[in-house]
Structures are given as C-alpha cells and as structure tokens.
N, C-alpha and C. Protein backbone atom coordinates (compact mmCIF):
# COMPACT_ATOMS: atom_id res chain seq x y z
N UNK A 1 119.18 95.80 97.25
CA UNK A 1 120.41 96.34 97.79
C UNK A 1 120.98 95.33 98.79
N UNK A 2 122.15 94.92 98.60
CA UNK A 2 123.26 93.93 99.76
C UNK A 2 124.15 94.32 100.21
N UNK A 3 124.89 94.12 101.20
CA UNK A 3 125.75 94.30 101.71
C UNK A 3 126.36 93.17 102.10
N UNK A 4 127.49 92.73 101.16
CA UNK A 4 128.33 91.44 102.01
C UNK A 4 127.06 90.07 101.94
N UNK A 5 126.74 89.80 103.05
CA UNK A 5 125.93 88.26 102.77
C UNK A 5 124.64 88.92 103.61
N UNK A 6 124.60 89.78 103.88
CA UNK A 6 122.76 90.28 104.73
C UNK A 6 121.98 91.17 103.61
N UNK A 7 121.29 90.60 103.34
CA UNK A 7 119.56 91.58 102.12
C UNK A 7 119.26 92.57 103.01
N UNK A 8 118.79 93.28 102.36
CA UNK A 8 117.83 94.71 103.07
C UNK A 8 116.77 94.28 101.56
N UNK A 9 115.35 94.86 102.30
CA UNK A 9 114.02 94.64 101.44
C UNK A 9 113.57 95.96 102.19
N UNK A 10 112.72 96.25 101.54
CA UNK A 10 111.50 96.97 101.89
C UNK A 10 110.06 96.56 101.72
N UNK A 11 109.35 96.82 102.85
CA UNK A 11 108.21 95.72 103.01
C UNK A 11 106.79 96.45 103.61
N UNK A 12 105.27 96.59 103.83
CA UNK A 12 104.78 97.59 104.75
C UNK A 12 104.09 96.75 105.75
N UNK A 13 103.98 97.00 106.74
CA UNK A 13 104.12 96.75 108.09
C UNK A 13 102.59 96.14 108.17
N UNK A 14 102.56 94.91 108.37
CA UNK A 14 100.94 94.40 108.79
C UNK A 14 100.48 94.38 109.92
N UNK A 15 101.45 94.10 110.64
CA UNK A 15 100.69 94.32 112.06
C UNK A 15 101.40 94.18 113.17
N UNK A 16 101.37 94.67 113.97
CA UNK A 16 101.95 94.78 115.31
C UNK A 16 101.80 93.82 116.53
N UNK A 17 102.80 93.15 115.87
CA UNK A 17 102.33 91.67 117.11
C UNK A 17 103.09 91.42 118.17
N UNK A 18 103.17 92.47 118.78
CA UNK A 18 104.09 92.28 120.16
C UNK A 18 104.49 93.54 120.90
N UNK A 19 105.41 93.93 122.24
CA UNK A 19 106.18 94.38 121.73
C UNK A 19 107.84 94.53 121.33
N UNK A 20 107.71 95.46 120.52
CA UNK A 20 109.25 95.50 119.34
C UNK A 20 109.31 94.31 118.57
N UNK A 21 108.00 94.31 118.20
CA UNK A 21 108.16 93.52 117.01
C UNK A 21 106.96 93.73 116.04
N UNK A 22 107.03 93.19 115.03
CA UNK A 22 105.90 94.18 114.21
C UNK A 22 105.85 92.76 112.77
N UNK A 23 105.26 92.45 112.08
CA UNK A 23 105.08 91.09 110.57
C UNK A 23 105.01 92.35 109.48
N UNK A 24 106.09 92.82 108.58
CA UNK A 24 106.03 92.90 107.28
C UNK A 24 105.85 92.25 106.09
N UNK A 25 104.84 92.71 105.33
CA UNK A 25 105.02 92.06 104.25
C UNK A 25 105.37 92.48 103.01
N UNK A 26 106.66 91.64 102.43
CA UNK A 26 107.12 91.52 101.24
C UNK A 26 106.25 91.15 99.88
N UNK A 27 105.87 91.88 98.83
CA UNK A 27 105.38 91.36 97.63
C UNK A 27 106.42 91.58 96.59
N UNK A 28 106.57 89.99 95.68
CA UNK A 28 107.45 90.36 94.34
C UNK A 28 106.67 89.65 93.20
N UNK A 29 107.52 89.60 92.46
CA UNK A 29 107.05 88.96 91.54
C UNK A 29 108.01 87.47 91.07
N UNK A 30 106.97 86.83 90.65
CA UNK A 30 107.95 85.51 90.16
C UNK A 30 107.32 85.31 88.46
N UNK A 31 108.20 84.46 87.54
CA UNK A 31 107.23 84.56 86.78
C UNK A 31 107.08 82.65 86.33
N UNK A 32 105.66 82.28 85.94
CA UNK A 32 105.67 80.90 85.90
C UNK A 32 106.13 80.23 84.91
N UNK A 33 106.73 78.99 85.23
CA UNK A 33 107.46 78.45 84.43
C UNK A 33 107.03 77.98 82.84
N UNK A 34 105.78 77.37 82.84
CA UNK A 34 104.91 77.07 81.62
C UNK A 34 104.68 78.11 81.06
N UNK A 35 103.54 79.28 81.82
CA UNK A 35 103.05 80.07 80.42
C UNK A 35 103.89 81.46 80.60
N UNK A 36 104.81 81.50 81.53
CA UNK A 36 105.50 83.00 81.09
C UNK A 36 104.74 83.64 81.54
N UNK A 37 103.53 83.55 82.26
CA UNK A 37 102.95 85.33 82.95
C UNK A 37 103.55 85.72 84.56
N UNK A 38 103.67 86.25 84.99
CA UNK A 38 104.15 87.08 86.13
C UNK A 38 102.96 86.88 87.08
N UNK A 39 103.88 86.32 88.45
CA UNK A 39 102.31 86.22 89.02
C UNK A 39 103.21 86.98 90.78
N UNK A 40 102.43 87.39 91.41
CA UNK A 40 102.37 88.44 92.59
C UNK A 40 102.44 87.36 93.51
N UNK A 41 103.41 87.32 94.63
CA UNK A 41 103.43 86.73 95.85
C UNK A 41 103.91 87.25 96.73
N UNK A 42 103.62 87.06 97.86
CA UNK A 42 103.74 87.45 99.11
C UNK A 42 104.47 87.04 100.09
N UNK A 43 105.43 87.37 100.66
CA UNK A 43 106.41 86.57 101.90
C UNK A 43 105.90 87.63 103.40
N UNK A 44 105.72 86.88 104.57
CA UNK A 44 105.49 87.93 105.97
C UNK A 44 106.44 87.29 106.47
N UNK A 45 107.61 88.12 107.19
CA UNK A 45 108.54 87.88 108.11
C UNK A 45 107.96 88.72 109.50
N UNK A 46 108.74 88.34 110.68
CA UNK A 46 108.62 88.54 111.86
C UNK A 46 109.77 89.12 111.72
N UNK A 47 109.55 90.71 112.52
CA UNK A 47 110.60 92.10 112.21
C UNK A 47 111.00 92.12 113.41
N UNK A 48 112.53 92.47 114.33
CA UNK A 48 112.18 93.30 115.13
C UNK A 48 112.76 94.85 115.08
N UNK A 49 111.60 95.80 115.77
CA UNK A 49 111.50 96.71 116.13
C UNK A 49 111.92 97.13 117.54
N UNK A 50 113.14 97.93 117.60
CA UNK A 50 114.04 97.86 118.76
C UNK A 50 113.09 99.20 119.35
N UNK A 51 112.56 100.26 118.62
CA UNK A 51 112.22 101.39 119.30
C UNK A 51 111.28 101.47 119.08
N UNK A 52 110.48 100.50 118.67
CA UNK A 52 108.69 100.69 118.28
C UNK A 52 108.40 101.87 117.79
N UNK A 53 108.83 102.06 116.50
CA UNK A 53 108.63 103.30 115.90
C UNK A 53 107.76 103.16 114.45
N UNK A 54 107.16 101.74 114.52
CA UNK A 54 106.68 101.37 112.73
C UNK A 54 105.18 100.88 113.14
N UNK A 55 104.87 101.74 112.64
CA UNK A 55 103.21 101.73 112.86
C UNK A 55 102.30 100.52 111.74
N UNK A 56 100.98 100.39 111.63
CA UNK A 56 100.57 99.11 110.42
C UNK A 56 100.49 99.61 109.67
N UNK A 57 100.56 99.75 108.58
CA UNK A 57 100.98 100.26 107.02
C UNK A 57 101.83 101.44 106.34
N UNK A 58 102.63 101.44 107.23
CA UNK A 58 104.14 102.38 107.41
C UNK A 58 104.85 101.42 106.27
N UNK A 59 105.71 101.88 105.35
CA UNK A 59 106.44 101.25 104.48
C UNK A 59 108.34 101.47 105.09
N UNK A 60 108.60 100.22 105.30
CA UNK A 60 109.94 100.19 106.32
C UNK A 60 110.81 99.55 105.37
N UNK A 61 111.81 99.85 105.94
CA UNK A 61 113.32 98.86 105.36
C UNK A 61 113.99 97.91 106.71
N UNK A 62 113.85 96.57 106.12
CA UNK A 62 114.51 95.55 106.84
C UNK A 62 115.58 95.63 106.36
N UNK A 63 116.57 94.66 107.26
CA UNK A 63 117.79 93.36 106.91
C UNK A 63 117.90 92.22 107.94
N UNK A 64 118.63 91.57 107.32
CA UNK A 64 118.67 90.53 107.71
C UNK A 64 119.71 90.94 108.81
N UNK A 65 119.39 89.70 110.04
CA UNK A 65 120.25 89.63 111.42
C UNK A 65 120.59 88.35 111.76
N UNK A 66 121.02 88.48 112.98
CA UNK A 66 121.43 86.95 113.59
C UNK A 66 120.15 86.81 114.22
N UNK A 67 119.99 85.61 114.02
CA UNK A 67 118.33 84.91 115.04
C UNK A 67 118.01 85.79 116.29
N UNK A 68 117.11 86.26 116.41
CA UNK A 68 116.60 87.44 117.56
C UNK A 68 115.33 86.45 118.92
N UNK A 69 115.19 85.35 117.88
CA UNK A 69 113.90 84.64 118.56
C UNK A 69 113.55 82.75 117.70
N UNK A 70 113.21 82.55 118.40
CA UNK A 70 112.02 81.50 117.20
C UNK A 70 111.98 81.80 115.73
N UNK A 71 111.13 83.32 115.76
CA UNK A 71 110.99 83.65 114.06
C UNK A 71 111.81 84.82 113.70
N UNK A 72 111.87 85.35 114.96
CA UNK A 72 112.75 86.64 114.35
C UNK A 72 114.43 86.43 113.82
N UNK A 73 114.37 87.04 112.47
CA UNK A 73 116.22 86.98 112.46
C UNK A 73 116.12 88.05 111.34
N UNK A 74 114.83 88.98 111.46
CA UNK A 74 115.21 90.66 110.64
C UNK A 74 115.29 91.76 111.44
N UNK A 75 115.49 92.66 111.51
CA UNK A 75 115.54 94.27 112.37
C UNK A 75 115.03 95.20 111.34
N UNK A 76 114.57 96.22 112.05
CA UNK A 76 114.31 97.13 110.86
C UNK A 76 115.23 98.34 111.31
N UNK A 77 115.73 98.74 109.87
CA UNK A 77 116.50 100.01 109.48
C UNK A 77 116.23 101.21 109.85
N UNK A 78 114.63 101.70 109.03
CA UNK A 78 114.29 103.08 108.87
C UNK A 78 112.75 102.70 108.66
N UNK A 79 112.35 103.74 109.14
CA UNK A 79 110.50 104.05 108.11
C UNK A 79 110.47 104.66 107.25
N UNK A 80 110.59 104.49 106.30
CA UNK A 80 110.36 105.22 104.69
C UNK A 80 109.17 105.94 104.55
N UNK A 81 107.81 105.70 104.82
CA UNK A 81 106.86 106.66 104.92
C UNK A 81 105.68 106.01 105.73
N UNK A 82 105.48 106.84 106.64
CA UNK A 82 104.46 106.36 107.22
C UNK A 82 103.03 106.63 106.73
N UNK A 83 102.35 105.76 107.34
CA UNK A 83 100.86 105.08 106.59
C UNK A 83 100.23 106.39 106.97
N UNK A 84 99.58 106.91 105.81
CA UNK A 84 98.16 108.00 106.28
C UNK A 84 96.90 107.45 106.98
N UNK A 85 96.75 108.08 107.98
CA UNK A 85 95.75 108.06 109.28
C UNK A 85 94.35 109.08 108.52
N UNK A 86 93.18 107.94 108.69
CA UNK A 86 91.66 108.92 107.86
C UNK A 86 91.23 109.47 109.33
C-alpha cells in the first residue's frame, strides 16, 4: 500500500532498542535469477515509536518519514496484533 512517494510495510517488532524506538523486521520474497526458486529475506529498519506502544513480536505497520536520526527515517502507524505473552 502507497501513498504519493512514502511505503507503508508491515513488519514484527524485534526489539526494543531505546526509548521510542523499537528494529522491525521486514521478510519478502525475491526470486533468483538462475534457477527461478523464491528465496526469503529479511530487511531490519530502525522504527520510531512516538508513544511506545509496540512491544517485541507485536506485528506493526510502518511508513516511511523524513530522517528522525542517523537510522531512523520510519514511524510507526498502528499495532496490528500484539505478540501473545506464555
């Protein structure tokens, strides 16, 4: 989903490295050029979290922002579902 020139992804939350800020990670798929199989990769961006509301394996929706930091230049949207606690 886009809007204009900023992505929104959905990604689940690895870890909480700060605060209001939190590393999601993105998995897609690419597929390789030679033999045609589909192979799984992984992108971690540096999120920020304005209300510290995204816990580690909460499944969130980013987009893209203007540079927030060094690494940061995503925000997050919403929590889509948060991670079950054993």
């Amino acid at each position: 989903m886009e809007t204009g020139k900023t992505k929104t992804v959905t990604g689940i939350v690895a870890s909480n490295s700060g605060n209001k800020s939190i590393r999601v990670t993105i998995e897609y798929k690419v597929r390789h050029p030679k033999y045609n199989k589909y192979m799984r990769r992984r992108t971690k961006f540096a999120v920020h979290d304005e209300r510290n509301e995204a816990k580690a394996g909460d499944l969130v929706e980013i987009t893209e922002c203007r540079p927030l930091s060094k690494t940061k230049s995503w925000r997050v949207v919403r929590v889509i579902q948060k991670a079950v606690q054993a």
